[in-house]
Every structure is written in structure tokens, then in C-alpha cells.
PDB file of N, CA and C in Angstrom:
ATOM      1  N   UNK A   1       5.659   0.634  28.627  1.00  0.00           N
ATOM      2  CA  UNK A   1       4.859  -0.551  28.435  1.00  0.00           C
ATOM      3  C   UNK A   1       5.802  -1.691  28.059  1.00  0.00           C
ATOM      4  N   UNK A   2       5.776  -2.451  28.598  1.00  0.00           N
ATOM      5  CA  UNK A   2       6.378  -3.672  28.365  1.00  0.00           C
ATOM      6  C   UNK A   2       5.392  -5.155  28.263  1.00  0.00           C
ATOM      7  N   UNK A   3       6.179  -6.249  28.089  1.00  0.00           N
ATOM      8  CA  UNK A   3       5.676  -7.629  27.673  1.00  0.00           C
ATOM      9  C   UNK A   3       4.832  -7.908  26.626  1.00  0.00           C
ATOM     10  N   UNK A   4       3.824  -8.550  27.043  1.00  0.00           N
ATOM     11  CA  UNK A   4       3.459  -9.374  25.114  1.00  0.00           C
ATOM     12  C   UNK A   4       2.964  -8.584  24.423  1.00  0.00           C
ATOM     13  N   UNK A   5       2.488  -7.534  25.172  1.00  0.00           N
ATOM     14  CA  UNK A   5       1.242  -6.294  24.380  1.00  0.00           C
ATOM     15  C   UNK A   5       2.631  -5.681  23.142  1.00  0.00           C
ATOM     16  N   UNK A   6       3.710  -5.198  24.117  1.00  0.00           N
ATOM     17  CA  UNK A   6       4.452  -4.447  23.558  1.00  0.00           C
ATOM     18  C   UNK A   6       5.310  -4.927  22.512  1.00  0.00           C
ATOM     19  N   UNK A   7       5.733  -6.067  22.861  1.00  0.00           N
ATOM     20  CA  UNK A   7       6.044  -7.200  21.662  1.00  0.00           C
ATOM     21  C   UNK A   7       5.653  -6.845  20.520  1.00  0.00           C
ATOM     22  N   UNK A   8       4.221  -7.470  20.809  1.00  0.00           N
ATOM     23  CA  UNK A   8       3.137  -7.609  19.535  1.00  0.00           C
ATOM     24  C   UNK A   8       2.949  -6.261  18.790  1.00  0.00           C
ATOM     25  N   UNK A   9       3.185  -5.088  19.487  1.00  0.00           N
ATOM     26  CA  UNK A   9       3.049  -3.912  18.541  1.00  0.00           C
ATOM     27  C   UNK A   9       4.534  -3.480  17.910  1.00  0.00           C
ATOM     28  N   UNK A  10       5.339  -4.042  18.945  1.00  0.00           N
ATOM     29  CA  UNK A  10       6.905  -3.730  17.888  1.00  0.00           C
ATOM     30  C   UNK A  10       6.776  -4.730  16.659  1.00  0.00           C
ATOM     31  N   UNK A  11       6.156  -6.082  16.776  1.00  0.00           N
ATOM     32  CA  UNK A  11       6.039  -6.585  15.824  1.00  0.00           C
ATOM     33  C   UNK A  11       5.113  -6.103  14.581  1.00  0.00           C
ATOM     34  N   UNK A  12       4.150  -5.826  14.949  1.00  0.00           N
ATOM     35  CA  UNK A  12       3.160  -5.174  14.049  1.00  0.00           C
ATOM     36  C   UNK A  12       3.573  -4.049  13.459  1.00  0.00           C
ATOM     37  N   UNK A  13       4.381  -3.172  13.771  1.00  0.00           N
ATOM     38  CA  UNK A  13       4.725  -2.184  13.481  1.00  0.00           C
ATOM     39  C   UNK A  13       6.132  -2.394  12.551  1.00  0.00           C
ATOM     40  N   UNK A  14       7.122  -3.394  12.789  1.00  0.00           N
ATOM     41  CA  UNK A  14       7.753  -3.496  12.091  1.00  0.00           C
ATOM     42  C   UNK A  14       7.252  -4.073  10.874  1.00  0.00           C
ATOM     43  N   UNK A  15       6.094  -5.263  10.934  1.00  0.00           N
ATOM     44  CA  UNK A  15       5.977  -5.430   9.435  1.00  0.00           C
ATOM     45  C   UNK A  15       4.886  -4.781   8.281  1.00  0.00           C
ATOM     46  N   UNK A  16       4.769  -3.639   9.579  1.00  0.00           N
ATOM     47  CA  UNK A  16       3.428  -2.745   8.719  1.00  0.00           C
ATOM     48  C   UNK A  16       3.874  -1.353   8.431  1.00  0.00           C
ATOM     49  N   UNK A  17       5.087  -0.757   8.646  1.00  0.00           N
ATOM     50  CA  UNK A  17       5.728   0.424   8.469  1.00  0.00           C
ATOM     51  C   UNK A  17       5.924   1.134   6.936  1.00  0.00           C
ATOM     52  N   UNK A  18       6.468   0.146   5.919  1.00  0.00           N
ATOM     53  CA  UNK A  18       6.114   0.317   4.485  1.00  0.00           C
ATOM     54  C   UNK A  18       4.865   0.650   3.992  1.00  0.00           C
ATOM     55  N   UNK A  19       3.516  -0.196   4.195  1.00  0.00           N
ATOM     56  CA  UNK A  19       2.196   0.105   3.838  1.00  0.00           C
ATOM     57  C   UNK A  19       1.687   1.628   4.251  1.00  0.00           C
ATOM     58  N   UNK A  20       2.243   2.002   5.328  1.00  0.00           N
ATOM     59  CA  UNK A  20       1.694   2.658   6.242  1.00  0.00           C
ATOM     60  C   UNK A  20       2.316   4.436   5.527  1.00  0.00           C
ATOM     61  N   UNK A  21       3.635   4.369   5.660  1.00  0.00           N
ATOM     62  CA  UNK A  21       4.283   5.195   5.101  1.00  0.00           C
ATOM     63  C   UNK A  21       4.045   5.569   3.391  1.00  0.00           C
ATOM     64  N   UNK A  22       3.641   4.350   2.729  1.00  0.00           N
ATOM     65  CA  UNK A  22       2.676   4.660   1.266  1.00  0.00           C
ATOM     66  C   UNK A  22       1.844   5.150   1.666  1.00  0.00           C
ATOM     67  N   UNK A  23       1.017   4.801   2.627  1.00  0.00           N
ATOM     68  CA  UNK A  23      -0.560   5.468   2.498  1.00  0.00           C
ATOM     69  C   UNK A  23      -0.658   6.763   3.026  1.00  0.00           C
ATOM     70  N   UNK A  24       0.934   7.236   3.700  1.00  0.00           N
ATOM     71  CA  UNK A  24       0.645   8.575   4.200  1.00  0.00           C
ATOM     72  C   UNK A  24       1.200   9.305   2.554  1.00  0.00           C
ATOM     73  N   UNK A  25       2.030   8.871   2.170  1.00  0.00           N
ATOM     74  CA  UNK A  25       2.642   9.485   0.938  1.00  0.00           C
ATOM     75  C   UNK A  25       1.683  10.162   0.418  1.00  0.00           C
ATOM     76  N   UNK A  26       0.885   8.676  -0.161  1.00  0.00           N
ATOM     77  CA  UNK A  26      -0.120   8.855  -1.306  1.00  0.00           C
ATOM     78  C   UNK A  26      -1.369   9.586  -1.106  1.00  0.00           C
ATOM     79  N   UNK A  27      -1.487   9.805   0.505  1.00  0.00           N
ATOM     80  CA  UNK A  27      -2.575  10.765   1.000  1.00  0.00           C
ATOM     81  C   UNK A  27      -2.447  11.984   0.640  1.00  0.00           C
ATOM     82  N   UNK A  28      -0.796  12.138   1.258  1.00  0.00           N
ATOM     83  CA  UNK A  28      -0.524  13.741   0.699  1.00  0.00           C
ATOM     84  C   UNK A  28      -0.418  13.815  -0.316  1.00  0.00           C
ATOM     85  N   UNK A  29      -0.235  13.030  -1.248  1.00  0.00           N
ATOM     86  CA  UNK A  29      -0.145  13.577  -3.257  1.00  0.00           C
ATOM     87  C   UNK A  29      -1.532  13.294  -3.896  1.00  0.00           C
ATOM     88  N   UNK A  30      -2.220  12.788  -2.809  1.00  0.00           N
ATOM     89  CA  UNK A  30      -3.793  13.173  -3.579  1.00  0.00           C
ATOM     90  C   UNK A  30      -4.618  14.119  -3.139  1.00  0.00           C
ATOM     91  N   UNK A  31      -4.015  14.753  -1.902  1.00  0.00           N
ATOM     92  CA  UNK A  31      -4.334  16.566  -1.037  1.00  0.00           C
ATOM     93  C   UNK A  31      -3.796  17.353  -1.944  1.00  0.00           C
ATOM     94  N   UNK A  32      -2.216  16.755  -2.469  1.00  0.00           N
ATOM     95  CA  UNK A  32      -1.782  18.084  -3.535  1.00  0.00           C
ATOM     96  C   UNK A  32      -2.583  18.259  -4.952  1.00  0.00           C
ATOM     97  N   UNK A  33      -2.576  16.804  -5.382  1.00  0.00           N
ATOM     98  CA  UNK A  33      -3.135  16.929  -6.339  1.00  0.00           C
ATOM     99  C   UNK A  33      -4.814  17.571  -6.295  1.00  0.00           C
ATOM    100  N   UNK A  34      -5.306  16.950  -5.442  1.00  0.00           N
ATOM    101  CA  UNK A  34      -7.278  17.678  -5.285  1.00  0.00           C
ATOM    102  C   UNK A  34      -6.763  19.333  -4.829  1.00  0.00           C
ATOM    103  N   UNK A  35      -5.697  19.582  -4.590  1.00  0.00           N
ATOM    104  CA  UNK A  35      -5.544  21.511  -4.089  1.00  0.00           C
ATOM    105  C   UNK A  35      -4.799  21.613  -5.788  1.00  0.00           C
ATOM    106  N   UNK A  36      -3.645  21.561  -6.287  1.00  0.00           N
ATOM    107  CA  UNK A  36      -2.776  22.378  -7.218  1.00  0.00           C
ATOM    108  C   UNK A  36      -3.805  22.202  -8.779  1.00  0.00           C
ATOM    109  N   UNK A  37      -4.706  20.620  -8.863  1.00  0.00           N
ATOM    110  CA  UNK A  37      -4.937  20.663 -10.614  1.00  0.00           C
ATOM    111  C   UNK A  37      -6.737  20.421 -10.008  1.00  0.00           C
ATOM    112  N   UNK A  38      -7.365  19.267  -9.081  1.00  0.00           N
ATOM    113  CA  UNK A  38      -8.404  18.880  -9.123  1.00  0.00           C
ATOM    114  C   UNK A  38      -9.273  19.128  -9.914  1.00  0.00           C
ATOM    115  N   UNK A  39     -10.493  19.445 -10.083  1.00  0.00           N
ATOM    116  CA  UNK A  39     -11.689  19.389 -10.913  1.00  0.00           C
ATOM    117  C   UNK A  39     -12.227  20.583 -10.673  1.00  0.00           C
ATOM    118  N   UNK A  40     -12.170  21.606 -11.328  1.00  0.00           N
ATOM    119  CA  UNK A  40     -12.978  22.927 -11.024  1.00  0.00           C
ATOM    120  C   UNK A  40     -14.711  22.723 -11.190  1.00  0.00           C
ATOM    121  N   UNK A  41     -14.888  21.586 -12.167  1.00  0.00           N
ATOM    122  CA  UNK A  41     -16.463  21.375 -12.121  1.00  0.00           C
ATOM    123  C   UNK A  41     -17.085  20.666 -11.400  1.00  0.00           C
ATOM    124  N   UNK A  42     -16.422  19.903 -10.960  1.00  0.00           N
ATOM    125  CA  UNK A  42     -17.379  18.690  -9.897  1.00  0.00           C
ATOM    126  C   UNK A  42     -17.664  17.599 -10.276  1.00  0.00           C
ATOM    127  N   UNK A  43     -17.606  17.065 -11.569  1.00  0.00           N
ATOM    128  CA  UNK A  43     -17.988  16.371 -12.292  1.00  0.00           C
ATOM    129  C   UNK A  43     -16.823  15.302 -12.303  1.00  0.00           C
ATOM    130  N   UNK A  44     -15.691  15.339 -11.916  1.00  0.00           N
ATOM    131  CA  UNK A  44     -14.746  14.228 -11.499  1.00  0.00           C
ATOM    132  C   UNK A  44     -14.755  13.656 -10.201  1.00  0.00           C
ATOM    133  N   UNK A  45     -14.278  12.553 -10.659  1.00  0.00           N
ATOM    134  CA  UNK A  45     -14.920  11.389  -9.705  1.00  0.00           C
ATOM    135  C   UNK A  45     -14.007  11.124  -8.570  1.00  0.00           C
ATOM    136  N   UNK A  46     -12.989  11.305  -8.927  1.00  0.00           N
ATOM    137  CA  UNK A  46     -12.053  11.488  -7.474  1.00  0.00           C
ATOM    138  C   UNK A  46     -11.517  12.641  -7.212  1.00  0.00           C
ATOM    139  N   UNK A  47     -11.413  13.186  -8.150  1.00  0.00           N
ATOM    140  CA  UNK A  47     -10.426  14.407  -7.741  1.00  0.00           C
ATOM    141  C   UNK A  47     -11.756  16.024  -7.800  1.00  0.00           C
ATOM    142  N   UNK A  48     -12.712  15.796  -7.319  1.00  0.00           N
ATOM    143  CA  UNK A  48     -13.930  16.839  -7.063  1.00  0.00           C
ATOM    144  C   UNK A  48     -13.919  16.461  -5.486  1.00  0.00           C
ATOM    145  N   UNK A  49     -13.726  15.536  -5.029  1.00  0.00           N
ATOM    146  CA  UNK A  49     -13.854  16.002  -3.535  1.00  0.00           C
ATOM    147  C   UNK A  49     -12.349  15.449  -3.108  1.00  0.00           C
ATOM    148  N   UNK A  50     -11.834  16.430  -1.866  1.00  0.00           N
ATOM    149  CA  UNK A  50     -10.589  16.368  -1.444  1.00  0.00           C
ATOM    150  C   UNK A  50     -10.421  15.032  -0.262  1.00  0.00           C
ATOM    151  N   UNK A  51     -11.756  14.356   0.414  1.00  0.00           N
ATOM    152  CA  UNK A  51     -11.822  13.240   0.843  1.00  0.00           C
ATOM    153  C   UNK A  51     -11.707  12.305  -0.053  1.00  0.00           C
ATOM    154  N   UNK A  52     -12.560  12.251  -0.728  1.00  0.00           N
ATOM    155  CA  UNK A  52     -12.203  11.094  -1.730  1.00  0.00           C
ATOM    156  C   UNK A  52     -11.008  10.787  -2.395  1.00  0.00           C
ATOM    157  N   UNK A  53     -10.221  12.106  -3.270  1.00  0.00           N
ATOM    158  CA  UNK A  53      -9.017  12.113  -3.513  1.00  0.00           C
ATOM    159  C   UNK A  53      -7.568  11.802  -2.417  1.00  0.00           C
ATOM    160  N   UNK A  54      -7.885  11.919  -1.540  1.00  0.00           N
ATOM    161  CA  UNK A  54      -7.167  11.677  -0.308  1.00  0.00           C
ATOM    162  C   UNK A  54      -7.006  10.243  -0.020  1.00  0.00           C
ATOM    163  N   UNK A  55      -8.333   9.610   0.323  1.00  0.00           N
ATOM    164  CA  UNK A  55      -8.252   8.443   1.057  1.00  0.00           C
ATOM    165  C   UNK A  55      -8.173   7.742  -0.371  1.00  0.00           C
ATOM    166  N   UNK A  56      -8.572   7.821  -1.612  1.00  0.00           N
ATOM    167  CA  UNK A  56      -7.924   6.878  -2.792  1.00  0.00           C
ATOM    168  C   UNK A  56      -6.502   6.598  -2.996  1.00  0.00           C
ATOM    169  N   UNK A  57      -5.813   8.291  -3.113  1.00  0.00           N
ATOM    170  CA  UNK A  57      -4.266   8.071  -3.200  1.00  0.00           C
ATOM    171  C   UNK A  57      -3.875   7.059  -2.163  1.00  0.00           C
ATOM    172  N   UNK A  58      -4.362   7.296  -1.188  1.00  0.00           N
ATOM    173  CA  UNK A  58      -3.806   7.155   0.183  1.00  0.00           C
ATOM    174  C   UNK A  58      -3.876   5.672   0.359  1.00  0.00           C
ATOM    175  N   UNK A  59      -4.938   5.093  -0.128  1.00  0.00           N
ATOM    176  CA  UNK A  59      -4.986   3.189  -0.851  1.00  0.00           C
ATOM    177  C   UNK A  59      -4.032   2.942  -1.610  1.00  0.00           C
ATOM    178  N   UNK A  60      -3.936   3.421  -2.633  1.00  0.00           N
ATOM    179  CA  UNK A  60      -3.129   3.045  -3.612  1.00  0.00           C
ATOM    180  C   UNK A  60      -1.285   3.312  -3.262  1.00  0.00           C
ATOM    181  N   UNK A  61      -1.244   4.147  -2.332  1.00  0.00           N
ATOM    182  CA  UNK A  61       0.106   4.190  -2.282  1.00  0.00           C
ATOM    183  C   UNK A  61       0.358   3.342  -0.848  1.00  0.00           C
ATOM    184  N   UNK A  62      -0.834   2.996  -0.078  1.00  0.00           N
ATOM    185  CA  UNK A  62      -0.792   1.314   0.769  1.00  0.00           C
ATOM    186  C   UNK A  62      -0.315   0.418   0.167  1.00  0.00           C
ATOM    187  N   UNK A  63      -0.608   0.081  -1.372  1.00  0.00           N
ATOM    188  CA  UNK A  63      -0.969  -0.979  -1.611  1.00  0.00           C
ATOM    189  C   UNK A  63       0.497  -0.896  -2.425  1.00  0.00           C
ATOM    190  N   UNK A  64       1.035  -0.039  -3.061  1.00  0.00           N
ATOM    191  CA  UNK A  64       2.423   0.419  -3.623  1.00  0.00           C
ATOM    192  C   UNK A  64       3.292  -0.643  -2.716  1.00  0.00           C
ATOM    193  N   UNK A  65       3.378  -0.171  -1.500  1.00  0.00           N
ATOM    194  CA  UNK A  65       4.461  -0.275  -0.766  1.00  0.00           C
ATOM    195  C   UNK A  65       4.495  -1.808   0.121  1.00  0.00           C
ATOM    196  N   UNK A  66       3.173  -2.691   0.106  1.00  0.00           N
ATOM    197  CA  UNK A  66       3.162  -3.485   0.511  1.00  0.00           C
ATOM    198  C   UNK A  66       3.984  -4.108   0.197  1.00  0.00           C
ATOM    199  N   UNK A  67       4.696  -4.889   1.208  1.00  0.00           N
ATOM    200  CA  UNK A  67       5.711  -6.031   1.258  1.00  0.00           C
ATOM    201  C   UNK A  67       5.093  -7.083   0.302  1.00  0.00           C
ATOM    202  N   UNK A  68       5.075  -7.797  -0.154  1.00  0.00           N
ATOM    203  CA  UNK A  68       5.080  -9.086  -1.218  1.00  0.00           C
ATOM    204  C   UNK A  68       6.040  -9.970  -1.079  1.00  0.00           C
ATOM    205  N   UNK A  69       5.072 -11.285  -0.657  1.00  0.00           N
ATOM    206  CA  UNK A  69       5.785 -12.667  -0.458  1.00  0.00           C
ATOM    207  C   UNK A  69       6.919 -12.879  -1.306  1.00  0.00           C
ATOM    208  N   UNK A  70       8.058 -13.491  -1.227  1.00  0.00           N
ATOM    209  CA  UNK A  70       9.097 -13.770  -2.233  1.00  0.00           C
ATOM    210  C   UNK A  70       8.309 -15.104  -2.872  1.00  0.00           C
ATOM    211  N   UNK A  71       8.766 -15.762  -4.027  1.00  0.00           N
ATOM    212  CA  UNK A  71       8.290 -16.377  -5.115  1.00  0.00           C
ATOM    213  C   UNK A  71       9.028 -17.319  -4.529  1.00  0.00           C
ATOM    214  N   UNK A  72       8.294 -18.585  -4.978  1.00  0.00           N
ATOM    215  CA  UNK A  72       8.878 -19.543  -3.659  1.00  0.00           C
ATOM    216  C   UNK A  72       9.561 -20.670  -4.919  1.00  0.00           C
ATOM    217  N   UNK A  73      10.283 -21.027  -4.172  1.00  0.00           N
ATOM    218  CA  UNK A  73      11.235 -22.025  -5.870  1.00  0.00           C
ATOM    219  C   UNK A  73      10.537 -22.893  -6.304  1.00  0.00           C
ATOM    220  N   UNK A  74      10.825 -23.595  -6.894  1.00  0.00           N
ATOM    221  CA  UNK A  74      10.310 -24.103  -7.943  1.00  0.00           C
ATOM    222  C   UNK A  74      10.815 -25.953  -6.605  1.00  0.00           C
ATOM    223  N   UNK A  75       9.779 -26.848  -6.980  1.00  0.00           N
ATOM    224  CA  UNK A  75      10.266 -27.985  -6.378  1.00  0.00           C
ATOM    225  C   UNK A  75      11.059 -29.163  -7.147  1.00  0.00           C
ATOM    226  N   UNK A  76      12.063 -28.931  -7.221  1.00  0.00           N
ATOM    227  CA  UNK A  76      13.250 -29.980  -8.059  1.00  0.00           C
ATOM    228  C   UNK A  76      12.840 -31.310  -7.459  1.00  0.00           C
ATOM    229  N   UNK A  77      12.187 -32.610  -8.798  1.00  0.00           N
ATOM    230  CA  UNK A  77      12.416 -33.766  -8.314  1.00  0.00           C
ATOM    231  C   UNK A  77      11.743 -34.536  -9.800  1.00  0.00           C
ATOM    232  N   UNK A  78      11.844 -35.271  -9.968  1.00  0.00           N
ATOM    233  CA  UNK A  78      11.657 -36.255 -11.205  1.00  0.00           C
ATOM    234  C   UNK A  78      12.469 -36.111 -12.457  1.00  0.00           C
ATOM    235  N   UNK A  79      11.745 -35.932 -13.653  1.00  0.00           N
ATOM    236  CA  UNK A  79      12.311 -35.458 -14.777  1.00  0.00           C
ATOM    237  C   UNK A  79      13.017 -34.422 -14.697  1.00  0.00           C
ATOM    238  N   UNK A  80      13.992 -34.157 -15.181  1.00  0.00           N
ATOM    239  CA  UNK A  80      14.735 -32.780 -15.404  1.00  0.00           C
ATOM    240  C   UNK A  80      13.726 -31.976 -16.634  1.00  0.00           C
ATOM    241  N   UNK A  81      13.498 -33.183 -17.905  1.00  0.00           N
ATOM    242  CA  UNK A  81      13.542 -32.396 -18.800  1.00  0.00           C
ATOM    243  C   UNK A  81      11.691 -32.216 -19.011  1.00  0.00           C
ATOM    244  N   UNK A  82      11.171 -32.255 -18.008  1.00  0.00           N
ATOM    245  CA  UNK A  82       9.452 -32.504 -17.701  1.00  0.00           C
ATOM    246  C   UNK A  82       8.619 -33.054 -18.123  1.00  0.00           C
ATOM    247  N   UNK A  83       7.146 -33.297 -18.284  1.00  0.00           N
ATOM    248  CA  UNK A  83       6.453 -34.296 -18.779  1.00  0.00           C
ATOM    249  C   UNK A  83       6.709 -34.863 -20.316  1.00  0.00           C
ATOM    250  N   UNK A  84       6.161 -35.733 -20.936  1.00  0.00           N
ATOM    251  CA  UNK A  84       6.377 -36.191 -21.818  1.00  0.00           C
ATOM    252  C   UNK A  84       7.430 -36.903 -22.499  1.00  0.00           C
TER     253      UNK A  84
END
């Protein structure tokens, strides 16, 4: 496959590879965790069902790995020493 389609998914893929790779992480350490400790009673709220525990980790270690804007400088101009 070639041209814009293919572009657009090398692009997409390069800046979505981090998120993506958390959310598989965190999928599998909330499969381990709902199999090795989970909730023998049922009565826990994520970790009683192995879907739920799954696709939660599996958010949270999305959201881990997301790229984050750099902090953008500060705009130098007037006072040095600032209001007042």
C-alpha cells in the first residue's frame, strides 16, 4: 500500500505507538493481577471481573504513556522584574 492512505497511517502510528504499547502493558497487568490476587468474593469493583480489570489497567497504562505537550516558555517582554 502506498500514498496518502499509507502516509497517514505511518504517521498515526508513529505518534500513537507509546499510548498503545501502555494500554497493551497495562491490559496484561490487570489479566495478571484479576488471575494471581483478584477478588475471590465478587464484591470488588474492578478486580471481580477479568473484563473490567483488563480494559481499566489497560486505560490507565494508555494514559501512562501518553506523549505530553512540552511546556511552552514563558513570553519574555516588558518588565523583567513584573507587575508592580
Amino acid at each position: 500500500m502506498s500514498g496518502p492512505v499509507a502516509a497517514t497511517r505511518r504517521g498515526l502510528l508513529a505518534r500513537a505507538w507509546r499510548p498503545l504499547v501502555g494500554a497493551a502493558v497495562g491490559a496484561l497487568g490487570g489479566w495478571l493481577y484479576w488471575y494471581f490476587i483478584g477478588c475471590r468474593t465478587g464484591t470488588c469493583l474492578i478486580s471481580s471481573n477479568v473484563w473490567i480489570s483488563t480494559g481499566y489497567w489497560g486505560v490507565v497504562g494508555g494514559i501512562a504513556l501518553m506523549p505530553w505537550a512540552a511546556p511552552r516558555e514563558r513570553v519574555q517582554g516588558g518588565d523583567e522584574a513584573g507587575p508592580g
